[in-house]
C-alpha atoms as a PDB file:
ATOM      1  CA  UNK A   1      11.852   5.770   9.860  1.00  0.00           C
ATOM      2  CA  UNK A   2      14.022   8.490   8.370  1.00  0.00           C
ATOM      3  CA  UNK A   3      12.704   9.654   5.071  1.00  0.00           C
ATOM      4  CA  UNK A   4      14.343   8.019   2.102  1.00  0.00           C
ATOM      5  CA  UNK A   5      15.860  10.544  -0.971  1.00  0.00           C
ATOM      6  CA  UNK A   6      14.633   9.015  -4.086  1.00  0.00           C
ATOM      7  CA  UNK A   7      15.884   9.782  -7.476  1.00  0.00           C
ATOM      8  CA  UNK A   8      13.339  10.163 -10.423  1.00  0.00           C
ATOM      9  CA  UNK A   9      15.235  10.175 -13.852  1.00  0.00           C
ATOM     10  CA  UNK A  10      12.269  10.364 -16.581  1.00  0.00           C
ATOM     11  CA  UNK A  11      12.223  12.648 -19.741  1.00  0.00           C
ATOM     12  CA  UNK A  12       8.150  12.595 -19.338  1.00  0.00           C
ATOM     13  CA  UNK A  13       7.405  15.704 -17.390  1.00  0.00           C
ATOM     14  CA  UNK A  14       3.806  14.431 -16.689  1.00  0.00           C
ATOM     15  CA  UNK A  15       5.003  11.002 -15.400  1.00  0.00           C
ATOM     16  CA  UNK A  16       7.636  12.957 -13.273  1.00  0.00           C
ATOM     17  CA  UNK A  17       5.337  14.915 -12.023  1.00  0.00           C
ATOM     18  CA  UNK A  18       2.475  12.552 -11.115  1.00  0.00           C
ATOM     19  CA  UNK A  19       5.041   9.807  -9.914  1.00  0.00           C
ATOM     20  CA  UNK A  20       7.038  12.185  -7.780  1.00  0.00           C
ATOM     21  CA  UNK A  21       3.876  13.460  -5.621  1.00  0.00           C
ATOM     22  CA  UNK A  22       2.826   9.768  -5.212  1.00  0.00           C
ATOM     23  CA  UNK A  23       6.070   9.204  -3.658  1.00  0.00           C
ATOM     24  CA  UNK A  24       6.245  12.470  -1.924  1.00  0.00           C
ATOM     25  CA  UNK A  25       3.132  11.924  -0.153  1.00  0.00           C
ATOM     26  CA  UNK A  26       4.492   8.336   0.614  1.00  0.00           C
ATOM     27  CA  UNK A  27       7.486  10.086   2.433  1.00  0.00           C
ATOM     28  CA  UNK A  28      10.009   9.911   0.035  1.00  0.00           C
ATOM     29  CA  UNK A  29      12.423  13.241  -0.703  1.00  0.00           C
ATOM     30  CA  UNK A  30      12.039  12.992  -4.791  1.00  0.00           C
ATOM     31  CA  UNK A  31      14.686  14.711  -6.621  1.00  0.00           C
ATOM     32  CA  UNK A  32      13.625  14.979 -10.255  1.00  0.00           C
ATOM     33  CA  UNK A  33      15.940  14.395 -13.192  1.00  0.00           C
ATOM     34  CA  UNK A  34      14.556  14.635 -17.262  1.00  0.00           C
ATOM     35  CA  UNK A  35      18.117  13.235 -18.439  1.00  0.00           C
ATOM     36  CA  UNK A  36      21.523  11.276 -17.184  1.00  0.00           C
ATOM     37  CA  UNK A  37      23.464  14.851 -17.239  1.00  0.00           C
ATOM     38  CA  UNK A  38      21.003  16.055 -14.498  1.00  0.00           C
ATOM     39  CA  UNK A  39      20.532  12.652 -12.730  1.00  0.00           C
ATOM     40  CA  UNK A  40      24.480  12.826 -12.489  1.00  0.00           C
ATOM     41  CA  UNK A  41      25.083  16.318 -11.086  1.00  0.00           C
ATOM     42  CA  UNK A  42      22.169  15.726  -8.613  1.00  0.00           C
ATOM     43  CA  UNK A  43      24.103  12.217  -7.442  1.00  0.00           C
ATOM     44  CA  UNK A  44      27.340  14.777  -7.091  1.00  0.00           C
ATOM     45  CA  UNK A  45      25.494  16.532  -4.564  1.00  0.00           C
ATOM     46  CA  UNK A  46      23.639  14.239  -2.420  1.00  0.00           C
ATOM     47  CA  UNK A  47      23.437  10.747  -1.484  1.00  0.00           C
ATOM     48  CA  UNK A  48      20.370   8.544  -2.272  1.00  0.00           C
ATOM     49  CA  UNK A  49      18.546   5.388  -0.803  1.00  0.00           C
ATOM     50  CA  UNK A  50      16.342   4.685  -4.059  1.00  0.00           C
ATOM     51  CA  UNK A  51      16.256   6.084  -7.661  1.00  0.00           C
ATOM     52  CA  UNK A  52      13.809   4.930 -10.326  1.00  0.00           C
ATOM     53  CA  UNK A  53      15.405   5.023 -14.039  1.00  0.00           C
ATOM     54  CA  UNK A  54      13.953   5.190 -17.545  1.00  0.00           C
ATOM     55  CA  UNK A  55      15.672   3.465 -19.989  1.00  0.00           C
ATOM     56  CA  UNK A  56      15.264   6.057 -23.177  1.00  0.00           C
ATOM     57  CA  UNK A  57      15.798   9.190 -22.979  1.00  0.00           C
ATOM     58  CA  UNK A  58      16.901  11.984 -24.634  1.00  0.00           C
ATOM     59  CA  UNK A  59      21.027  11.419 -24.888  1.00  0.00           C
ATOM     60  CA  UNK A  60      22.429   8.707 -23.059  1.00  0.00           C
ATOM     61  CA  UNK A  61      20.336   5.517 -22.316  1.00  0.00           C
ATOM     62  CA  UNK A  62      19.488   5.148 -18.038  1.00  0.00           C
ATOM     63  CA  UNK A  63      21.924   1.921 -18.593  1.00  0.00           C
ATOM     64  CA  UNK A  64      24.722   4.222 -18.376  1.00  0.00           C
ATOM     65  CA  UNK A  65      23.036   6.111 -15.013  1.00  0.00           C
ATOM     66  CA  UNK A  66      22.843   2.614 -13.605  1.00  0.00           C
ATOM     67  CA  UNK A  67      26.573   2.580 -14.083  1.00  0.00           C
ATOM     68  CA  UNK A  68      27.519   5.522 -12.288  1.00  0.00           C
ATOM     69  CA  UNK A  69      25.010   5.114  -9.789  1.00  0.00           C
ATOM     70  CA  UNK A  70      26.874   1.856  -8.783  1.00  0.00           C
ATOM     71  CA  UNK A  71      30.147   3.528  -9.110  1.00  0.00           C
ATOM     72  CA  UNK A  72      29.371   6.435  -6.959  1.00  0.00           C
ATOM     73  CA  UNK A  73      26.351   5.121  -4.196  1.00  0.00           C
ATOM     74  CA  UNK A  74      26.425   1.159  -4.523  1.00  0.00           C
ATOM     75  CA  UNK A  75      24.479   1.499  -1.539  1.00  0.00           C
ATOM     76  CA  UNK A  76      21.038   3.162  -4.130  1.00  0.00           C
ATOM     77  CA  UNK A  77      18.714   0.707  -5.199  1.00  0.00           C
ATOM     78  CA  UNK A  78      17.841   1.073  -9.002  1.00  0.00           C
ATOM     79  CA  UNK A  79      14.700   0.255 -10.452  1.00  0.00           C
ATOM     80  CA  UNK A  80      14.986   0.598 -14.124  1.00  0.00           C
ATOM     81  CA  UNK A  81      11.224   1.317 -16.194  1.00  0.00           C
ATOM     82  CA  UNK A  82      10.690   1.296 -19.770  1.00  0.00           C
ATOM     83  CA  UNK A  83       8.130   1.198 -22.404  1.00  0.00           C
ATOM     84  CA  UNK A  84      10.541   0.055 -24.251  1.00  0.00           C
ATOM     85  CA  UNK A  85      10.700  -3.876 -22.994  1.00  0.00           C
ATOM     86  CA  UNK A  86      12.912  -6.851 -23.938  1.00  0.00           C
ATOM     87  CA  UNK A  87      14.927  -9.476 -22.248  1.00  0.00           C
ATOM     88  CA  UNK A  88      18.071  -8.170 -23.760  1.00  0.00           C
ATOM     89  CA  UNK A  89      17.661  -4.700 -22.095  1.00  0.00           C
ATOM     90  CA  UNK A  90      16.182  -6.269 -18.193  1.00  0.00           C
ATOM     91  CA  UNK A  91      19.371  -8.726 -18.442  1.00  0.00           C
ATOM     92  CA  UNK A  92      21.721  -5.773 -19.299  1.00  0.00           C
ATOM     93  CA  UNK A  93      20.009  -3.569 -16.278  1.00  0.00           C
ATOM     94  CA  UNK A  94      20.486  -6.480 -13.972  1.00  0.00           C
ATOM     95  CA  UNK A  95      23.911  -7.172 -14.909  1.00  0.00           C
ATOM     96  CA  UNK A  96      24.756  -3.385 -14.462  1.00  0.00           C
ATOM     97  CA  UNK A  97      23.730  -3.450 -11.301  1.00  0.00           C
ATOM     98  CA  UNK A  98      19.751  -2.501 -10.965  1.00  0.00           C
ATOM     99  CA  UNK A  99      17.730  -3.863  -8.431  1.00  0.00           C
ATOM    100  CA  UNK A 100      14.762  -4.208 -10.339  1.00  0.00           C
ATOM    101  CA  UNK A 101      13.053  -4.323 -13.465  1.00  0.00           C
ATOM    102  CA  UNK A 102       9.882  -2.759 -14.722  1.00  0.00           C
ATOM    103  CA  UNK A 103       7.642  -2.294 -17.775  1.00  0.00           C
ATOM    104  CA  UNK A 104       5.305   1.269 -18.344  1.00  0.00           C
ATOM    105  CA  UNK A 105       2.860   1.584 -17.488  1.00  0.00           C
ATOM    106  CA  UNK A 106       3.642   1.158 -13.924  1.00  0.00           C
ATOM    107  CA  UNK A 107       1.894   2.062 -11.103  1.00  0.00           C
ATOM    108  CA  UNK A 108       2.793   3.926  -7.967  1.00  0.00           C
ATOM    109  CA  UNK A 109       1.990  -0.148  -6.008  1.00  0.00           C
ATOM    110  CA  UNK A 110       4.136  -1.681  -8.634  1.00  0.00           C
ATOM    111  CA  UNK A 111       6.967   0.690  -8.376  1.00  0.00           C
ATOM    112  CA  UNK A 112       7.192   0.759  -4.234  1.00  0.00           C
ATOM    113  CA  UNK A 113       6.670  -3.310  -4.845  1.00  0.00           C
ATOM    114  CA  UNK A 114       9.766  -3.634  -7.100  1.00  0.00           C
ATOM    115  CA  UNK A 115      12.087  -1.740  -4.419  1.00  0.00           C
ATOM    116  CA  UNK A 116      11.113  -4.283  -1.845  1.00  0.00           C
ATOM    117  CA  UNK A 117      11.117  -7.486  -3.614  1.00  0.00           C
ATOM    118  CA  UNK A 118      14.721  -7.770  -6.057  1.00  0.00           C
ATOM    119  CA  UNK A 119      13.522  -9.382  -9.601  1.00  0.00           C
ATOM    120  CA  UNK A 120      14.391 -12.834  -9.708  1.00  0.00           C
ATOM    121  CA  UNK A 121      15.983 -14.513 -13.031  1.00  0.00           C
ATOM    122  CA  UNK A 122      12.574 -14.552 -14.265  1.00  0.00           C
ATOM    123  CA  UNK A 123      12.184 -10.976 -15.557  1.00  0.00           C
ATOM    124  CA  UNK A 124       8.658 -10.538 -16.116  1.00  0.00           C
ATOM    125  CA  UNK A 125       9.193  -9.362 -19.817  1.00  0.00           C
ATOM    126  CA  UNK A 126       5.835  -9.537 -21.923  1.00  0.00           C
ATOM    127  CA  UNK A 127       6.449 -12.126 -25.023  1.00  0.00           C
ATOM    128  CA  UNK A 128       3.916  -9.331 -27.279  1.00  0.00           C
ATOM    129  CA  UNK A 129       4.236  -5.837 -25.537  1.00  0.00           C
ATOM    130  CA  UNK A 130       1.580  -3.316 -26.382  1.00  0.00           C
ATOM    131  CA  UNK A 131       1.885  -1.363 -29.164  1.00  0.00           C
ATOM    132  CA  UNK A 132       3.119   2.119 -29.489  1.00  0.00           C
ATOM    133  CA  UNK A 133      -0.737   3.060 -30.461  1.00  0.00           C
ATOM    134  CA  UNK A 134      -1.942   1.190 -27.745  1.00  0.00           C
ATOM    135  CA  UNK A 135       0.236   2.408 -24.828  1.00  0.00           C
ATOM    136  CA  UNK A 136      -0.758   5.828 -25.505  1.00  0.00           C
ATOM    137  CA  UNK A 137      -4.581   5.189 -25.740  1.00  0.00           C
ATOM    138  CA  UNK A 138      -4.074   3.844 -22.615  1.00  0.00           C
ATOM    139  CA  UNK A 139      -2.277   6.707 -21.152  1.00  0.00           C
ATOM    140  CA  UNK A 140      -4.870   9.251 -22.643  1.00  0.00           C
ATOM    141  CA  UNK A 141      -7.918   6.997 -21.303  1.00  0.00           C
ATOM    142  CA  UNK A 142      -5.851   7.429 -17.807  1.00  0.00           C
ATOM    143  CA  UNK A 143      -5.261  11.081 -18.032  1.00  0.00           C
ATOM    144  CA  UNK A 144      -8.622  11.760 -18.769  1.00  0.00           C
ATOM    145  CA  UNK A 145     -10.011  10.028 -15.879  1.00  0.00           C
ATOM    146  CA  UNK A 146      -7.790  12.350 -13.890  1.00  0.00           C
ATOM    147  CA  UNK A 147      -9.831  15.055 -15.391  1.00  0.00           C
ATOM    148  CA  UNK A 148     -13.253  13.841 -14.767  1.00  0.00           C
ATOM    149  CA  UNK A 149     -13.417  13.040 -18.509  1.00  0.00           C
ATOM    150  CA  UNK A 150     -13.123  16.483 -19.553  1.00  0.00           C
ATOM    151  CA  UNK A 151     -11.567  16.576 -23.008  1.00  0.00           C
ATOM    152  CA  UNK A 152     -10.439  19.934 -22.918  1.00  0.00           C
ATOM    153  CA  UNK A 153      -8.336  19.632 -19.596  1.00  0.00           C
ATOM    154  CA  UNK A 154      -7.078  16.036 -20.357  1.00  0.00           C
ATOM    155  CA  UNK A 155      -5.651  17.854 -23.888  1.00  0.00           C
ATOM    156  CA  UNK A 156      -4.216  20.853 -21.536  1.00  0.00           C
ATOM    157  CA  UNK A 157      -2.790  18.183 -19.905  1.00  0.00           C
ATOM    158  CA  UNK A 158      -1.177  15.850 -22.242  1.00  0.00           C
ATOM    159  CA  UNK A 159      -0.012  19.040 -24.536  1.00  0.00           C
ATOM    160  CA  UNK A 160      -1.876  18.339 -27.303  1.00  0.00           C
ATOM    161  CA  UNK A 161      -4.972  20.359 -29.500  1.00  0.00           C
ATOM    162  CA  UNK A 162      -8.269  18.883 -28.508  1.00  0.00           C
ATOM    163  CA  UNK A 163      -9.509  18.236 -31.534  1.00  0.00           C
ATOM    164  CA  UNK A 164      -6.702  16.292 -32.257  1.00  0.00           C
ATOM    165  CA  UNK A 165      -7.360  14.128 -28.618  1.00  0.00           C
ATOM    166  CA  UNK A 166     -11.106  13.763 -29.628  1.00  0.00           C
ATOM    167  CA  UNK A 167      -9.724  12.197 -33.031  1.00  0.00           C
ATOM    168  CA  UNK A 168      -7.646  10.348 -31.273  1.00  0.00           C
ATOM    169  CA  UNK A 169     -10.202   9.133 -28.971  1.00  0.00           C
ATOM    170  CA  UNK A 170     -12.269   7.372 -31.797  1.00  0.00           C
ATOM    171  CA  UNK A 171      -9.630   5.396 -32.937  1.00  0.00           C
ATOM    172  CA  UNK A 172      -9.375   2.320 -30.103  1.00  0.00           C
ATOM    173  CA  UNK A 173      -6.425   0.634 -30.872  1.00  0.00           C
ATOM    174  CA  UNK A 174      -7.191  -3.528 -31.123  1.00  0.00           C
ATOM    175  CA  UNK A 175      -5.433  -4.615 -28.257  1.00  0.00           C
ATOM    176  CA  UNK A 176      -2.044  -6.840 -28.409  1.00  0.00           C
END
């Protein structure tokens, strides 16, 4: 099989990063993208078979990537992801064109998953979506099992002052 040219579009450098050697290492060609201006130029200059869109983002929403992705390579199939989940935003995606429909966090499985299986009407759209403080504990408690629980390199990691992670770290959000 030829290798596929997949477009990331994400304004989280970590997720880009993580995300695009998952892929890479799947076979995928990842070009990476942190807004629509970039993700635009970089669909100027080379076709693609996949791209995987976040919905916020600095400046224009992904909607409006999805859009031009189906103006210029109708041919792409768009995955849209967002923390950010409602019906009104999956049924806007679908309706612009995306092939798929999914809610952070997402995993490497659940991504390659949603580019071979199109969503059906039934968006799977949680009724109570985690909370802001809970989405991020969870993304901390997953970035420092990357680091072998080492607070220091898990706060290198995420940006952030350690003592401000270990503070962070004793306040469990009740989960929603």
């Amino acid at each position: 099989m030829a290798e596929q040219k997949l477009l990331l579009v994400d304004d989280d450098p970590v997720f880009v990063d993580v995300m695009a050697r998952a892929l890479e290492k799947r076979g995928f060609s990842v070009s990476r993208a942190s807004n629509v201006d970039e993700a635009e130029a970089l669909l100027q200059a080379q076709p693609f078979h996949k791209a995987l869109v976040d919905l916020k983002m600095e400046g224009r929403s992904g909607l409006a990537l999805i859009e031009a992705i189906q103006a210029q390579q109708p041919q792409c199939k768009v995955v849209m992801l967002t923390g950010y989940s409602s019906i009104a935003t999956a049924v806007e995606a679908m309706r612009l064109g995306a092939y798929n429909y999914l809610c952070k966090p997402a995993s490497l499985k659940d991504v390659l998953a949603a580019f071979d299986s199109p969503a059906t009407s039934d968006v799977d759209v949680p009724e109570n979506p985690p909370s802001v403080e809970r989405v991020e504990w969870e993304h901390i408690q997953k970035v420092l099992a990357e680091n072998d629980g080492n607070v220091s390199a898990t706060a290198r990691a995420l940006g952030m002052h350690r003592r401000t992670l270990q503070r962070k770290l004793l306040k469990k959000p009740v989960r929603q």
